[in-house]
PDB file of N, CA and C in Angstrom:
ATOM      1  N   UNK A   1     -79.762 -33.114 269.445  1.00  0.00           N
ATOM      2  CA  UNK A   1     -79.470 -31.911 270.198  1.00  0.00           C
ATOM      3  C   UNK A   1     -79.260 -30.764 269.221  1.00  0.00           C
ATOM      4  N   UNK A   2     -80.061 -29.757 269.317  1.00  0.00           N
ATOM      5  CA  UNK A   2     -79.738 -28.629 268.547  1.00  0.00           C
ATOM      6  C   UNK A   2     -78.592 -27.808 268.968  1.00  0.00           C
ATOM      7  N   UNK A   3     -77.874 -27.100 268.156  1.00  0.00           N
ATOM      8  CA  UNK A   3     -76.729 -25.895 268.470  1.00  0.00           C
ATOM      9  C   UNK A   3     -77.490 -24.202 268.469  1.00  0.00           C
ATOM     10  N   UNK A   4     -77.516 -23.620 269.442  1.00  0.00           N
ATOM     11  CA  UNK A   4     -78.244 -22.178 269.242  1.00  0.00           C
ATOM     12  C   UNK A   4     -77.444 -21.658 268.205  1.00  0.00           C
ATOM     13  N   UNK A   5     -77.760 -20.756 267.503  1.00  0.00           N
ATOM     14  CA  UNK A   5     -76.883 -19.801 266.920  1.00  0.00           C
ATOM     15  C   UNK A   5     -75.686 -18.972 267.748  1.00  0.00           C
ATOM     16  N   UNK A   6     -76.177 -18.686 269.005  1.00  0.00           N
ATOM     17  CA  UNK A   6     -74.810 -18.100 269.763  1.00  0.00           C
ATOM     18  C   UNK A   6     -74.162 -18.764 269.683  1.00  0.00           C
ATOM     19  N   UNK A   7     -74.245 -20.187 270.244  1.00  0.00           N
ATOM     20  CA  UNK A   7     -73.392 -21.237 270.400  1.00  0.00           C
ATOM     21  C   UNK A   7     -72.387 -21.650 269.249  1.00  0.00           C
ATOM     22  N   UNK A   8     -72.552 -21.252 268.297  1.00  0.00           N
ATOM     23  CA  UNK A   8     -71.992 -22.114 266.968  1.00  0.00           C
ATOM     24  C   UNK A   8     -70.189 -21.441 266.896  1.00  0.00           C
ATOM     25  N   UNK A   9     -70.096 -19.909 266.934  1.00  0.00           N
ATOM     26  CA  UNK A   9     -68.687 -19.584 266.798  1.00  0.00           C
ATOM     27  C   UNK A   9     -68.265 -20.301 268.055  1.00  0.00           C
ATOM     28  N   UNK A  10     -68.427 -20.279 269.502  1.00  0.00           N
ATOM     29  CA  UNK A  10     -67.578 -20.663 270.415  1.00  0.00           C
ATOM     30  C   UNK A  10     -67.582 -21.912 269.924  1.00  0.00           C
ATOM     31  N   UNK A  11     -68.197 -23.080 269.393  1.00  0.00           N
ATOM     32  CA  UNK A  11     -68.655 -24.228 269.071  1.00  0.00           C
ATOM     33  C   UNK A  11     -66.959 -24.306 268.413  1.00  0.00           C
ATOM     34  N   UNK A  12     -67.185 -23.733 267.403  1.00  0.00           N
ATOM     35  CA  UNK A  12     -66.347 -23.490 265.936  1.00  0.00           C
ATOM     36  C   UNK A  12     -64.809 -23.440 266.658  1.00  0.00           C
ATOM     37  N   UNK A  13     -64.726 -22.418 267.717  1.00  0.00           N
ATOM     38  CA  UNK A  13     -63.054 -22.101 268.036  1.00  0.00           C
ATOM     39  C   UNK A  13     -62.567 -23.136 268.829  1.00  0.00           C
ATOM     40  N   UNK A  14     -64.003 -23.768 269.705  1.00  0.00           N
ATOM     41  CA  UNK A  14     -63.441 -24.931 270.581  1.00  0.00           C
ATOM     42  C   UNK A  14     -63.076 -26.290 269.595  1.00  0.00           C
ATOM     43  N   UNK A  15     -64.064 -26.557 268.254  1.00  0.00           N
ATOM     44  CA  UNK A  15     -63.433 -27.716 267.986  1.00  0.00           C
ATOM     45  C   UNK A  15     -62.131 -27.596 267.220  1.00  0.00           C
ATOM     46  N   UNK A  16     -61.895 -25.863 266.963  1.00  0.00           N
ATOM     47  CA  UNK A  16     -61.136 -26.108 265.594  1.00  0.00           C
ATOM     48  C   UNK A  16     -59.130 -26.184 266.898  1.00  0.00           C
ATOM     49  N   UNK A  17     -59.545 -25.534 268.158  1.00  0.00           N
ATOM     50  CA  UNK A  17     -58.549 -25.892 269.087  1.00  0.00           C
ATOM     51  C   UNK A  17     -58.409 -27.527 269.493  1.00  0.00           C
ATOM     52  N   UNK A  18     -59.165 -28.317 269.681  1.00  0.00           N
ATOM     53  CA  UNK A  18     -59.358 -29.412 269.622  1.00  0.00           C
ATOM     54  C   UNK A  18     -58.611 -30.486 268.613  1.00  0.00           C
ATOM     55  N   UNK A  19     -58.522 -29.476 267.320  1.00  0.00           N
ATOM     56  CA  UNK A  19     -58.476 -30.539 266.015  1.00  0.00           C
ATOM     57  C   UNK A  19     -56.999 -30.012 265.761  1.00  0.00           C
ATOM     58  N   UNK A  20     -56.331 -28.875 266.774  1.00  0.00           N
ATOM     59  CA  UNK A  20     -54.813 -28.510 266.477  1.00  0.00           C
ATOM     60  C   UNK A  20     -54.660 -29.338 267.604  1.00  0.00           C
ATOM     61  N   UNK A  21     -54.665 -29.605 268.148  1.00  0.00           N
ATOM     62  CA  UNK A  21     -53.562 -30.474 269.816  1.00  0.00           C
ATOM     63  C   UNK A  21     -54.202 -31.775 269.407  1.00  0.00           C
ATOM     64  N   UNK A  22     -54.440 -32.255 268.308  1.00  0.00           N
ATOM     65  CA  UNK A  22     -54.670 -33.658 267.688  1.00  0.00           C
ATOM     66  C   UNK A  22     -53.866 -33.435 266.890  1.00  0.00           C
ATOM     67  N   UNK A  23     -53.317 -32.776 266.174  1.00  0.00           N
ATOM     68  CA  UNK A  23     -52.378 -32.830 264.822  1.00  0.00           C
ATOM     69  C   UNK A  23     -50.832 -32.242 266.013  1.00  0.00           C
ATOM     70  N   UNK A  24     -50.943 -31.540 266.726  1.00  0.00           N
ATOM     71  CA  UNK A  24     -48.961 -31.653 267.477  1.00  0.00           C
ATOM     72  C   UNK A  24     -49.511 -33.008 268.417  1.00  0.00           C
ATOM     73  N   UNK A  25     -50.086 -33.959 268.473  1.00  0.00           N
ATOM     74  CA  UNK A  25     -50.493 -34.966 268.768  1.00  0.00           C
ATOM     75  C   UNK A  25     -49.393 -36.048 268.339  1.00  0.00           C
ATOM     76  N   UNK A  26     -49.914 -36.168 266.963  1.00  0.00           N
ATOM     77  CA  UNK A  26     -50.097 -36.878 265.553  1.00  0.00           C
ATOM     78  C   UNK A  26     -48.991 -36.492 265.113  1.00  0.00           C
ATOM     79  N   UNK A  27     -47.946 -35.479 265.271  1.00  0.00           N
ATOM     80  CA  UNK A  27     -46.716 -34.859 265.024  1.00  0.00           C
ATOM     81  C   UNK A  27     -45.608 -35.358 265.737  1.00  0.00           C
ATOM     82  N   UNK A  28     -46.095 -35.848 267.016  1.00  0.00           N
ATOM     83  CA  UNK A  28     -44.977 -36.262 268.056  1.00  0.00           C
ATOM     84  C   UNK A  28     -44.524 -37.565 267.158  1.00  0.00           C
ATOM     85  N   UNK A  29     -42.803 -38.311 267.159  1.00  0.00           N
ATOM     86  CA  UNK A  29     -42.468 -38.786 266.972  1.00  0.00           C
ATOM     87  C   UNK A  29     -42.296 -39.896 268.096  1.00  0.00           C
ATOM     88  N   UNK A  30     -43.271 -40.982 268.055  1.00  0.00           N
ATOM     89  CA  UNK A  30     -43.722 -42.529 268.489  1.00  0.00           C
ATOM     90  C   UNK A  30     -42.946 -43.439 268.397  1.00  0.00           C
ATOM     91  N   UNK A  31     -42.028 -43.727 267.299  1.00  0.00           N
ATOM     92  CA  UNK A  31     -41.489 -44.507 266.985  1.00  0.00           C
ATOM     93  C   UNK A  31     -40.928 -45.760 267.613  1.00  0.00           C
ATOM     94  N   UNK A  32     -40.067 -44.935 268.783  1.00  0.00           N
ATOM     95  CA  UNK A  32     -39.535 -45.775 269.690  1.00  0.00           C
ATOM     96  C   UNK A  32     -39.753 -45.846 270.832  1.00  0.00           C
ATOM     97  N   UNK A  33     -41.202 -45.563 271.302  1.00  0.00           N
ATOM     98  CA  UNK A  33     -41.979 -45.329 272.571  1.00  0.00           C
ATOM     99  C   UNK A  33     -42.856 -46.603 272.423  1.00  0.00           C
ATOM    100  N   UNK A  34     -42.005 -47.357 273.860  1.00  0.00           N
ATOM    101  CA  UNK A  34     -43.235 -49.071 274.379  1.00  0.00           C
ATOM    102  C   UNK A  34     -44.377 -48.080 275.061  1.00  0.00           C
ATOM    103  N   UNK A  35     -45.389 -48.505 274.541  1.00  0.00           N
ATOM    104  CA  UNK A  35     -47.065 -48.955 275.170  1.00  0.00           C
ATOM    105  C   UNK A  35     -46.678 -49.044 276.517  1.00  0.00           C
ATOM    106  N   UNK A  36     -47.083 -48.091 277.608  1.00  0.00           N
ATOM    107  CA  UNK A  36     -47.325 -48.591 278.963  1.00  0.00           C
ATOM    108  C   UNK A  36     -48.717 -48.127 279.445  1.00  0.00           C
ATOM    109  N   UNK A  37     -48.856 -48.540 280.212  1.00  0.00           N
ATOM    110  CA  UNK A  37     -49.920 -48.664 281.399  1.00  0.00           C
ATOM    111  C   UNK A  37     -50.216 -47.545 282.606  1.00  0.00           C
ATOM    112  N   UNK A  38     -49.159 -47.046 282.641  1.00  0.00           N
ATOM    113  CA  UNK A  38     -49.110 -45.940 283.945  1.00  0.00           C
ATOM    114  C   UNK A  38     -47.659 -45.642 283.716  1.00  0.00           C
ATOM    115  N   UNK A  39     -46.886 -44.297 284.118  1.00  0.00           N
ATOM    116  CA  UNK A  39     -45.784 -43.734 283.932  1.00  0.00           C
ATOM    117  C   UNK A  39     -44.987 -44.311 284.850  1.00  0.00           C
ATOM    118  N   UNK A  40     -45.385 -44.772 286.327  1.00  0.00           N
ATOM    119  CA  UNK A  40     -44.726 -45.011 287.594  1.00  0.00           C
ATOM    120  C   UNK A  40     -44.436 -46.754 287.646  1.00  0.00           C
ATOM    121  N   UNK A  41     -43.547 -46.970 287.815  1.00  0.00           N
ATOM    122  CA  UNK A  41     -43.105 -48.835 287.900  1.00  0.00           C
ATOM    123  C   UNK A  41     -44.007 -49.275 289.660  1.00  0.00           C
ATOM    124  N   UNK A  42     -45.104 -48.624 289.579  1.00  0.00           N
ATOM    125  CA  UNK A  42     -45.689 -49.317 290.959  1.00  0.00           C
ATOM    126  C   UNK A  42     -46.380 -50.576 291.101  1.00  0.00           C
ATOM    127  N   UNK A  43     -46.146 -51.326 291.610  1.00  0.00           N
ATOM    128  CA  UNK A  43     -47.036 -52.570 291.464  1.00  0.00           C
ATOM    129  C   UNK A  43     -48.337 -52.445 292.730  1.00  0.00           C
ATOM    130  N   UNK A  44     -49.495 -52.536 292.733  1.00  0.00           N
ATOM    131  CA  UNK A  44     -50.702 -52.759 293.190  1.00  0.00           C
ATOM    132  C   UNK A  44     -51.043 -54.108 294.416  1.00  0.00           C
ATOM    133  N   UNK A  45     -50.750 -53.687 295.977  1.00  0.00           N
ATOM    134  CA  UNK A  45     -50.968 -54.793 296.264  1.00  0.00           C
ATOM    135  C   UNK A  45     -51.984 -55.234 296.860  1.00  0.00           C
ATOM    136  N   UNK A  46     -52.514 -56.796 295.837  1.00  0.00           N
ATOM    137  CA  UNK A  46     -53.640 -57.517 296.039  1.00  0.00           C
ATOM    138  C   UNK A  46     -53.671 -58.118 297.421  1.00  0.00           C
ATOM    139  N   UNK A  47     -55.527 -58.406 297.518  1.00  0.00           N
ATOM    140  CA  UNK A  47     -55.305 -59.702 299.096  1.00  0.00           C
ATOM    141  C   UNK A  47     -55.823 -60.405 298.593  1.00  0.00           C
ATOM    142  N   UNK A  48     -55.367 -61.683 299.145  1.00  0.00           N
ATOM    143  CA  UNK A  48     -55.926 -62.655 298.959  1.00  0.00           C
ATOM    144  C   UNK A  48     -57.389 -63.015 298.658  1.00  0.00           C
ATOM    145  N   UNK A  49     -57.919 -63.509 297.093  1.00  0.00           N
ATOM    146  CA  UNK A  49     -59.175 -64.055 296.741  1.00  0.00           C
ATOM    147  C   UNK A  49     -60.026 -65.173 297.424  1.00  0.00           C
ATOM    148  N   UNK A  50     -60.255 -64.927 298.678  1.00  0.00           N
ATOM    149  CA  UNK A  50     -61.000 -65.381 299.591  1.00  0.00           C
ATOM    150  C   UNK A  50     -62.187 -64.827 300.230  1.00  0.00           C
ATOM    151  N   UNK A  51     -63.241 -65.948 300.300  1.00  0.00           N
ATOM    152  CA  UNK A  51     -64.716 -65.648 300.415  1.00  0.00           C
ATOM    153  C   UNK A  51     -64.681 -64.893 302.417  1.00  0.00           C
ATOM    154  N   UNK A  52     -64.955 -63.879 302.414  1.00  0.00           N
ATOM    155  CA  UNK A  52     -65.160 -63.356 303.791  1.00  0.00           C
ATOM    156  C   UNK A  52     -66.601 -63.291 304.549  1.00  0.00           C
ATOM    157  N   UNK A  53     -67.451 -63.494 303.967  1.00  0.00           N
ATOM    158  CA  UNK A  53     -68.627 -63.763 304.264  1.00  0.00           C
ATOM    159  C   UNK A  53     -69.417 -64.955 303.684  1.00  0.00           C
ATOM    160  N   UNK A  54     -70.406 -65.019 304.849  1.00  0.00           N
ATOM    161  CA  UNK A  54     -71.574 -65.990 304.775  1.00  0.00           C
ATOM    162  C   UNK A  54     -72.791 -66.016 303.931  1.00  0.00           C
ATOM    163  N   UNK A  55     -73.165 -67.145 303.148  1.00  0.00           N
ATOM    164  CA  UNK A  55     -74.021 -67.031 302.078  1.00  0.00           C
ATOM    165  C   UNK A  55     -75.459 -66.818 302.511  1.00  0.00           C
ATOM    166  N   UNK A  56     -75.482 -65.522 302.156  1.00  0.00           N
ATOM    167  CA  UNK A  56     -77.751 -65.017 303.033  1.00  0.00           C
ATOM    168  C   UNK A  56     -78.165 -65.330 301.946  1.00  0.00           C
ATOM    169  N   UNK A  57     -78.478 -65.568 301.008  1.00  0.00           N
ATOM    170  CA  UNK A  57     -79.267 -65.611 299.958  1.00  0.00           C
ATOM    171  C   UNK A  57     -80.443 -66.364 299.858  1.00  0.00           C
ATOM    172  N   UNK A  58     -81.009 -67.117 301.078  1.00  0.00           N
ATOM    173  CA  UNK A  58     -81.917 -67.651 301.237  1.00  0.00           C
ATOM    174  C   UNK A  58     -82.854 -66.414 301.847  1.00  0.00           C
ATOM    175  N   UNK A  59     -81.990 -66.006 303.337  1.00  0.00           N
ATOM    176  CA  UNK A  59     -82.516 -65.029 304.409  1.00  0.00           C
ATOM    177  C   UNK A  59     -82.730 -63.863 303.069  1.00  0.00           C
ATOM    178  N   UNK A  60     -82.130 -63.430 302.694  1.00  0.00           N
ATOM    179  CA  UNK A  60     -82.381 -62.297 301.700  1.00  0.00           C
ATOM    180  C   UNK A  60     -83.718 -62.451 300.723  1.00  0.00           C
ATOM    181  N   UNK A  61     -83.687 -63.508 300.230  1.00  0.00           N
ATOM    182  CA  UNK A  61     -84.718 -63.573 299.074  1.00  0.00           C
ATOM    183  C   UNK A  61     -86.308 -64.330 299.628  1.00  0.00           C
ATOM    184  N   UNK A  62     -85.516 -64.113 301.160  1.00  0.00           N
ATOM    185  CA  UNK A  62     -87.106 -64.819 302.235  1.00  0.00           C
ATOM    186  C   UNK A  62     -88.234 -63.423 302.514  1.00  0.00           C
ATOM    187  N   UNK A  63     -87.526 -62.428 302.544  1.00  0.00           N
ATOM    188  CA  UNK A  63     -87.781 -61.128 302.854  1.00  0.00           C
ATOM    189  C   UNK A  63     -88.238 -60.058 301.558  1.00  0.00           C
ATOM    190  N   UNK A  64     -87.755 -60.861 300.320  1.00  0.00           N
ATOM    191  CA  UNK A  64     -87.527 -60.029 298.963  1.00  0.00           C
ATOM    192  C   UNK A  64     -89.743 -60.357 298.482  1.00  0.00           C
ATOM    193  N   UNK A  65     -90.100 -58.934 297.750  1.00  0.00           N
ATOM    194  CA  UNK A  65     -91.832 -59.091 298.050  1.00  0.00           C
ATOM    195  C   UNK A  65     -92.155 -59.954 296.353  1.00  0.00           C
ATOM    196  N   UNK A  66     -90.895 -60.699 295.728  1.00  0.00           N
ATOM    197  CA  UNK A  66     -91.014 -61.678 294.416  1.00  0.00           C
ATOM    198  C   UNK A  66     -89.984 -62.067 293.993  1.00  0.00           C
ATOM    199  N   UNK A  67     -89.835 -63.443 293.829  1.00  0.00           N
ATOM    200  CA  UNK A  67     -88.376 -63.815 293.841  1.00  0.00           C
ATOM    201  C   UNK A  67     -89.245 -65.285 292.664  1.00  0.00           C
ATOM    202  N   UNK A  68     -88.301 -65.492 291.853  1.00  0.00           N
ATOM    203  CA  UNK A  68     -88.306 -66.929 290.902  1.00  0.00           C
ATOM    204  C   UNK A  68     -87.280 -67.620 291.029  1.00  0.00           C
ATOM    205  N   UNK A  69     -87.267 -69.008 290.865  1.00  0.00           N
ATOM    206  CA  UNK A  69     -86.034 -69.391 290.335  1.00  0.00           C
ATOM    207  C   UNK A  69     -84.520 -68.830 291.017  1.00  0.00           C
ATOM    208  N   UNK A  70     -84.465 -68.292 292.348  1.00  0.00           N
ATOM    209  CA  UNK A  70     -83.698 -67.753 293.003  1.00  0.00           C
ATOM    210  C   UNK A  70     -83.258 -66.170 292.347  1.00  0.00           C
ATOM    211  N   UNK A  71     -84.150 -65.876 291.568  1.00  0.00           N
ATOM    212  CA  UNK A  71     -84.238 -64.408 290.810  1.00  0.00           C
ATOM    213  C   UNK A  71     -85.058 -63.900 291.662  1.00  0.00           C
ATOM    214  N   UNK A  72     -84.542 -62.132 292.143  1.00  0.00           N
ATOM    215  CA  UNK A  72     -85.509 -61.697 292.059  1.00  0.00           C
ATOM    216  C   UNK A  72     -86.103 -61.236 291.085  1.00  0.00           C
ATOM    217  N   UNK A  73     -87.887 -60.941 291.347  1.00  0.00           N
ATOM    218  CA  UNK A  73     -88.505 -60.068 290.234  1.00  0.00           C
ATOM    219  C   UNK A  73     -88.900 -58.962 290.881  1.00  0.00           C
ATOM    220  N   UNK A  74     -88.898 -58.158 289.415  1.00  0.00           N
ATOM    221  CA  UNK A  74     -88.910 -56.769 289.454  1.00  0.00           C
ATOM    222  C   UNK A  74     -89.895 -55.956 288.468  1.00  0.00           C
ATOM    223  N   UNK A  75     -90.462 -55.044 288.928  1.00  0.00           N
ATOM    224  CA  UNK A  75     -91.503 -54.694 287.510  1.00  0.00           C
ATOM    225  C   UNK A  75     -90.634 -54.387 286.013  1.00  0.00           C
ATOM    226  N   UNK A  76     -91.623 -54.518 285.456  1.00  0.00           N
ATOM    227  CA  UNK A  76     -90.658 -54.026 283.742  1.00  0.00           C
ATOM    228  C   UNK A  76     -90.491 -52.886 283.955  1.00  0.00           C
ATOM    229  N   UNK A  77     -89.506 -51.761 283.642  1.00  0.00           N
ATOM    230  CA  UNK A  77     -89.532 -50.664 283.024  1.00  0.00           C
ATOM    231  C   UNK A  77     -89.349 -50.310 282.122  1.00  0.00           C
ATOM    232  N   UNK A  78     -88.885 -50.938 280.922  1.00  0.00           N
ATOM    233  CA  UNK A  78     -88.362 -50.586 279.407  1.00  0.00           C
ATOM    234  C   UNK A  78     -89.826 -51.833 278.724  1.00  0.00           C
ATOM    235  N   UNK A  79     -90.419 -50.704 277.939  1.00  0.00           N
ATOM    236  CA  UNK A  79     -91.367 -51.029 276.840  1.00  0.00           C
ATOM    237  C   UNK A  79     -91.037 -51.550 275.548  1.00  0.00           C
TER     238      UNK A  79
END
């Protein structure tokens, strides 16, 4: 990707703002701060890991216009 020449000072002020709020970053005192996950003590509630549907994969791949080996096929696109 090229940079135009206009582009290069705004380029310049945005990274050099960038590379100060990485250093009062890098300034904050860590020391005694645990690693969390999210700020809020919420826990996430799961349902139950149970199958809710019926296996088509026959009906599906009866209808599919190339199928192998219970694969479908598909043309190549990457050379």
């Amino acid at each position: 990707m090229r940079v135009d020449e206009e582009q290069v000072s705004a380029l310049e002020k945005d990274l050099g703002n960038i590379l100060d709020l990485v250093d009062q970053l890098a300034a904050a005192d860590t020391a005694n701060v645990e690693p969390l996950a999210h700020p809020l003590d919420a826990v996430q509630r799961l349902r139950a890991d149970e199958v809710t549907e019926t296996d088509q994969r026959e009906a599906f791949q009866a209808i599919a216009p190339a199928t192998e080996n219970g694969l479908y096929l598909v043309p190549r696109v990457i050379e």
